[in-house]
C-alpha atoms as a PDB file:
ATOM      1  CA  UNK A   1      11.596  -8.393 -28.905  1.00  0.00           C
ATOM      2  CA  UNK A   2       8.795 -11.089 -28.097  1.00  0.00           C
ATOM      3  CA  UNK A   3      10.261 -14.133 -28.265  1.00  0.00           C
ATOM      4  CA  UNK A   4      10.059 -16.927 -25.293  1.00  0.00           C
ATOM      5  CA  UNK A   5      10.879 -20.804 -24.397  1.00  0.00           C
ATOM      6  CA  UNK A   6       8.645 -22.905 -23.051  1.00  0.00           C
ATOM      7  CA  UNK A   7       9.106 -26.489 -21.849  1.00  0.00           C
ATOM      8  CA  UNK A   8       5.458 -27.898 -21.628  1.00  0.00           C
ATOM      9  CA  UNK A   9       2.932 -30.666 -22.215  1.00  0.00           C
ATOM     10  CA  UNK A  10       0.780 -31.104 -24.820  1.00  0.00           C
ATOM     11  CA  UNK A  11      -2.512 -31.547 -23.222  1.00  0.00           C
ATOM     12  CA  UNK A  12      -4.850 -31.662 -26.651  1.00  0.00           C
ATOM     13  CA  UNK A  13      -4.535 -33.486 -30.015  1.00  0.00           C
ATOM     14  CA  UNK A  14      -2.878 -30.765 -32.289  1.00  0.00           C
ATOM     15  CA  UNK A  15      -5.663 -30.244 -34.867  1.00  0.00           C
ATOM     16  CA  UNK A  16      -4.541 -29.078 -38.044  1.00  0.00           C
ATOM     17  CA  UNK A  17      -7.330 -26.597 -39.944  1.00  0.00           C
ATOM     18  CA  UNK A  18      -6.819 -24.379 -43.369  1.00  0.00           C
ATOM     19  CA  UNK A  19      -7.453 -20.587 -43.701  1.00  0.00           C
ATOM     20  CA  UNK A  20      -9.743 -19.659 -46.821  1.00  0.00           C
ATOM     21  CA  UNK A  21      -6.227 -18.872 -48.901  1.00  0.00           C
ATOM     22  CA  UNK A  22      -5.062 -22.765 -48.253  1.00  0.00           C
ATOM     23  CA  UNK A  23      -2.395 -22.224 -45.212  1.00  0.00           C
ATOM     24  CA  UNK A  24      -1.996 -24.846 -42.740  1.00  0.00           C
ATOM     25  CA  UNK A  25      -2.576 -23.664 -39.332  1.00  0.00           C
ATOM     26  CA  UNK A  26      -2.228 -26.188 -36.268  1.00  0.00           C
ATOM     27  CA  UNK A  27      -3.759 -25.665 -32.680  1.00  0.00           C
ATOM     28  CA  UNK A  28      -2.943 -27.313 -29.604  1.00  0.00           C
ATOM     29  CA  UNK A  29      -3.535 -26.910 -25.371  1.00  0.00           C
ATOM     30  CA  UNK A  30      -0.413 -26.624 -23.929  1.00  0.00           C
ATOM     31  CA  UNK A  31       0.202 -27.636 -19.810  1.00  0.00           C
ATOM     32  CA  UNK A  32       3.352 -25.978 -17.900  1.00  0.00           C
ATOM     33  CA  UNK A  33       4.043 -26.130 -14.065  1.00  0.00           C
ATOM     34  CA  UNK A  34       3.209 -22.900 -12.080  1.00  0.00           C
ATOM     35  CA  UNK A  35       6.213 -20.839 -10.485  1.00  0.00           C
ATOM     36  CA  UNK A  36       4.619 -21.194  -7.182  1.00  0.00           C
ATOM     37  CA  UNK A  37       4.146 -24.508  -4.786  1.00  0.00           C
ATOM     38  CA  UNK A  38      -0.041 -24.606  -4.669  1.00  0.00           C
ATOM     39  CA  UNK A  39      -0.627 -22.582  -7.576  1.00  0.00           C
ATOM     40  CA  UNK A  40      -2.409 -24.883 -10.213  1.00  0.00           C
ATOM     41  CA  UNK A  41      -0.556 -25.593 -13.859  1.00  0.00           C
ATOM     42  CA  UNK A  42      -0.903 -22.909 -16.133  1.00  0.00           C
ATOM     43  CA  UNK A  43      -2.599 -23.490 -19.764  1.00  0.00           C
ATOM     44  CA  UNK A  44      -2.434 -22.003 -23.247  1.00  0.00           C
ATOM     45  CA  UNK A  45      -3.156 -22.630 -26.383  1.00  0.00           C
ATOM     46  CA  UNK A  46      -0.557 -23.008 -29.040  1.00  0.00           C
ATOM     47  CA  UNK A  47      -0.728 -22.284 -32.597  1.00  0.00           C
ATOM     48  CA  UNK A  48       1.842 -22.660 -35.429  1.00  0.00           C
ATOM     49  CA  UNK A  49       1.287 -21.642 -39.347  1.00  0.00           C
ATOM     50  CA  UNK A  50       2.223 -23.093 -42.531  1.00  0.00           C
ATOM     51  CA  UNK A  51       4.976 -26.088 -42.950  1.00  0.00           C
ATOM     52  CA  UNK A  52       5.347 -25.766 -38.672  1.00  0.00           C
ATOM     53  CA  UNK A  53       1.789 -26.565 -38.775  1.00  0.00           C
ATOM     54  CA  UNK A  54       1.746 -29.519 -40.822  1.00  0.00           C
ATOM     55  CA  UNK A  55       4.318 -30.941 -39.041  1.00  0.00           C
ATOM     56  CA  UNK A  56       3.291 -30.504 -35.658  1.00  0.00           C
ATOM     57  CA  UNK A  57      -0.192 -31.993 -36.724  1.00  0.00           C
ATOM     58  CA  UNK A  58       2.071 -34.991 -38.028  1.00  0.00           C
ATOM     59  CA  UNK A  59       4.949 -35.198 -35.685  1.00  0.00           C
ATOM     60  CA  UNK A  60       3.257 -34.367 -31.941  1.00  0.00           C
ATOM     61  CA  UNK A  61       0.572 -36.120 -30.170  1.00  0.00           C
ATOM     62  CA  UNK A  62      -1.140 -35.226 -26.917  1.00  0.00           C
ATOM     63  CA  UNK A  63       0.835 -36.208 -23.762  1.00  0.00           C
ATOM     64  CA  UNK A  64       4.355 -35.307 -25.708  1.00  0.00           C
ATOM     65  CA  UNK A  65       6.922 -33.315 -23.774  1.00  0.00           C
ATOM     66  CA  UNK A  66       8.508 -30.238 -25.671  1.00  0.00           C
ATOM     67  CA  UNK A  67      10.457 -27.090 -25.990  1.00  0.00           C
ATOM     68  CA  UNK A  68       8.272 -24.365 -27.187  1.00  0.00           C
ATOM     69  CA  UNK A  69      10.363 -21.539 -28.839  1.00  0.00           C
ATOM     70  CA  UNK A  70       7.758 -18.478 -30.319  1.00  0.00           C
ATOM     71  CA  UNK A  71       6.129 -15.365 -29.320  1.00  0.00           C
ATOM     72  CA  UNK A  72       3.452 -14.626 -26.604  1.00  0.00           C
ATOM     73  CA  UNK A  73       0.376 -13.002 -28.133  1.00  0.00           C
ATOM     74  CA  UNK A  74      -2.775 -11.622 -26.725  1.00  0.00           C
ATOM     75  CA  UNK A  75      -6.165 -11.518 -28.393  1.00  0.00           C
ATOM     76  CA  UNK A  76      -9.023  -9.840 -27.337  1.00  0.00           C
ATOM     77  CA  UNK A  77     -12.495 -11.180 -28.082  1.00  0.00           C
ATOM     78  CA  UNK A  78     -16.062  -9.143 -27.127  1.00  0.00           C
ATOM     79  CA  UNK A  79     -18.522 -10.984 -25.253  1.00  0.00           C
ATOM     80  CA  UNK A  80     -21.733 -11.024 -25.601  1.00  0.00           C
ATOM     81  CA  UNK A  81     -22.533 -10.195 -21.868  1.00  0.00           C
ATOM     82  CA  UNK A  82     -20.524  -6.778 -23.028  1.00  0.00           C
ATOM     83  CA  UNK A  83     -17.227  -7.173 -21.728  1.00  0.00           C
ATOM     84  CA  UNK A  84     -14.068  -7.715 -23.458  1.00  0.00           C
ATOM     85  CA  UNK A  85     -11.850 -11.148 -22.914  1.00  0.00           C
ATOM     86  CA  UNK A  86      -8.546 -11.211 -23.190  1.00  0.00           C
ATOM     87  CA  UNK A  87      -6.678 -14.386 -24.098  1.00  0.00           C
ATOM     88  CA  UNK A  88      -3.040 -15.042 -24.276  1.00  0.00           C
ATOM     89  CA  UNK A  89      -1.634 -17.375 -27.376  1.00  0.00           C
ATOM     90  CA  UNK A  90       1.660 -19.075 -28.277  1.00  0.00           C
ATOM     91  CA  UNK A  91       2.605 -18.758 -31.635  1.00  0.00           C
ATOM     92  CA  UNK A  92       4.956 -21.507 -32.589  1.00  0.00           C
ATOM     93  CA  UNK A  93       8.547 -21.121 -34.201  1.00  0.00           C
ATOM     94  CA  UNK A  94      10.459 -23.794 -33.445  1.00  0.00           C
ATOM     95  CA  UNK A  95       9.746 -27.105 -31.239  1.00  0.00           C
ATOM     96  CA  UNK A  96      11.384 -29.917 -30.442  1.00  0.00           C
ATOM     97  CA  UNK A  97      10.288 -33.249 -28.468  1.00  0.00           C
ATOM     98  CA  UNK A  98      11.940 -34.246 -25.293  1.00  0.00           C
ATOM     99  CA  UNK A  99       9.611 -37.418 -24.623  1.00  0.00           C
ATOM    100  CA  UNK A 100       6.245 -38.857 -24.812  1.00  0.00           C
ATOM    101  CA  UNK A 101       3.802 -39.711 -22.260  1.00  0.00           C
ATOM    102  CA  UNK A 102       3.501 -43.386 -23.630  1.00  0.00           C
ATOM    103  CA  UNK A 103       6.236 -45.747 -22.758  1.00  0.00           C
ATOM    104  CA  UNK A 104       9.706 -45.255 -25.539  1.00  0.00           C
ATOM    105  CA  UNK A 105      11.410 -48.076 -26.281  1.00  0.00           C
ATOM    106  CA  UNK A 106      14.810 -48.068 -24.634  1.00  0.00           C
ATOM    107  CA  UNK A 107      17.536 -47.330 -26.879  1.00  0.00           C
ATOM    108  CA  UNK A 108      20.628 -49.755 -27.536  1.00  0.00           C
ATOM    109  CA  UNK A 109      23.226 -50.482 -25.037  1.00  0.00           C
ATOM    110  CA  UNK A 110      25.924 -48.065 -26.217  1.00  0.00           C
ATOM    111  CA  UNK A 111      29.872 -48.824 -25.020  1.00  0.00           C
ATOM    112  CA  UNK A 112      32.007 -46.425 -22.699  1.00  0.00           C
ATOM    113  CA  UNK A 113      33.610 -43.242 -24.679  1.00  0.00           C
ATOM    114  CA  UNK A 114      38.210 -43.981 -24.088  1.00  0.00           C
ATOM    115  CA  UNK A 115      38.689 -42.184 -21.216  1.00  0.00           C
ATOM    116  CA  UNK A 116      41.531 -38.962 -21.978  1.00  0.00           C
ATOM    117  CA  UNK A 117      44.871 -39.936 -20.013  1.00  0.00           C
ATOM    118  CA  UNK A 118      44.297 -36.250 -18.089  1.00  0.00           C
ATOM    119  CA  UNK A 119      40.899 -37.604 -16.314  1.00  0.00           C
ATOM    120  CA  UNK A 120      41.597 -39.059 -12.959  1.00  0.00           C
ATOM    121  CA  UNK A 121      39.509 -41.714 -11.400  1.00  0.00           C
ATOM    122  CA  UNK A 122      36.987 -41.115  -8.733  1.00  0.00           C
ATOM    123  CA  UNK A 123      37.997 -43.944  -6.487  1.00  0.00           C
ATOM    124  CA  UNK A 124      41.691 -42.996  -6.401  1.00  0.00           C
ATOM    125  CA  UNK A 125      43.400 -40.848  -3.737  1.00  0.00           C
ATOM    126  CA  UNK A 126      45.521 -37.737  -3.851  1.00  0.00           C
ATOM    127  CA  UNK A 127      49.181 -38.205  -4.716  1.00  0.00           C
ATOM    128  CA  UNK A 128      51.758 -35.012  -4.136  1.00  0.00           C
ATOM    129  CA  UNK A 129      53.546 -34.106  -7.740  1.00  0.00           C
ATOM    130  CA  UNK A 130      56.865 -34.408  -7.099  1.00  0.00           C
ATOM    131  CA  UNK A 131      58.546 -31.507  -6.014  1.00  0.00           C
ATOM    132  CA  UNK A 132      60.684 -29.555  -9.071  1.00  0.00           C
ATOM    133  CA  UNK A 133      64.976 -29.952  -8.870  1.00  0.00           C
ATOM    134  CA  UNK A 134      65.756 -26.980  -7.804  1.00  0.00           C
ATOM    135  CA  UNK A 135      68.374 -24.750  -9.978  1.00  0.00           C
ATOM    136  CA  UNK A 136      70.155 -21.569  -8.919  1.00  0.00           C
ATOM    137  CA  UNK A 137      69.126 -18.633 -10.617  1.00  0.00           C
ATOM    138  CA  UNK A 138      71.500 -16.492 -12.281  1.00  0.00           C
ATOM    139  CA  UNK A 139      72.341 -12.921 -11.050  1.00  0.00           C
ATOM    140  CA  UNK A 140      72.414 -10.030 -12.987  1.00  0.00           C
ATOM    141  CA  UNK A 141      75.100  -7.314 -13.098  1.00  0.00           C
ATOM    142  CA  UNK A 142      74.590  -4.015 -14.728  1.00  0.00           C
ATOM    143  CA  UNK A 143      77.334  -3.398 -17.329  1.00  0.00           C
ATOM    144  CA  UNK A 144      79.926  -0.618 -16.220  1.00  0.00           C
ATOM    145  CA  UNK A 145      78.819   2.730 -17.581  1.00  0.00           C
ATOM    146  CA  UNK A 146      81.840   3.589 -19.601  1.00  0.00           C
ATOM    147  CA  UNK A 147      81.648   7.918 -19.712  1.00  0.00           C
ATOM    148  CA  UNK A 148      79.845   9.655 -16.913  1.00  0.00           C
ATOM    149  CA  UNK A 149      76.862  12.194 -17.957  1.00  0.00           C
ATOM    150  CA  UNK A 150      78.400  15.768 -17.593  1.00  0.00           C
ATOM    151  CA  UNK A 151      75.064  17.160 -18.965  1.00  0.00           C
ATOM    152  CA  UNK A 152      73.326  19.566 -16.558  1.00  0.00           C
ATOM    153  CA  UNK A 153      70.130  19.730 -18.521  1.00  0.00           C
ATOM    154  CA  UNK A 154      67.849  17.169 -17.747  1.00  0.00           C
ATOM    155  CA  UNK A 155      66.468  16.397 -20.993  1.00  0.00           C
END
């Protein structure tokens, strides 16, 4: 199955276009960090159809920082110097923002979660349980086997 995540920036305006039947279809340059220390980023473009489209047009701006869930296509497209180009796409499922490049407003000042009595604090030292009473444990005798086994057959 195709299917992959992507964390990335949106490096273009999502532009939102129609097909000749009427459905929405959204486009997009997306920006994510190579694997490799030197290498430069790597980019793609992004399209989603239908309602995804629409609301990415509405809901995602260039900048944005998401989580790209979708499938990895590749088109090929003939040149006119008479090769063939291949180009890889994202096709958009789901996405979700994780921030913006432009400043967010900082969100209200929210008061501590009551701690659970199990938690310990960090700034407290190490105190030895107490050490269980200790009981005797009982001893078991086998009960008296009251008629021997005269059998000679084993079973």
């Amino acid at each position: 199955m195709n299917s992959c995540v992507l964390m990335a920036q949106i490096m273009s305006e999502p532009e939102l276009r129609y097909t000749p039947d009427n459905t929405p279809l959204a486009q997009m340059l997306i920006q994510f960090p190579a694997l490799r220390d030197g290498d430069p980023a790597c980019q793609i473009k992004a399209i989603a159809w239908g309602n995804m489209g629409t609301q990415v047009q509405e809901s995602h701006h260039e900048g944005d920082q998401v989580i790209l869930v979708g499938r990895l296509t590749m088109n090929t497209i003939d040149r006119p110097e008479g090769f063939k180009e291949k180009k890889a796409e994202f096709v958009i499922s789901q996405i979700q923002s994780v921030g913006s490049g432009m400043a967010m407003p900082s969100p209200a000042p929210m008061t501590p979660a009551p701690t659970p009595s199990n938690v310990v604090p960090l700034n407290s030292t190490y105190q030895q349980p107490p050490a269980p009473a200790v009981t005797p444990t009982p001893t078991y005798t086998p009960p008296a086997d009251p008629e021997p086994n005269l059998d000679d057959i084993p079973f």
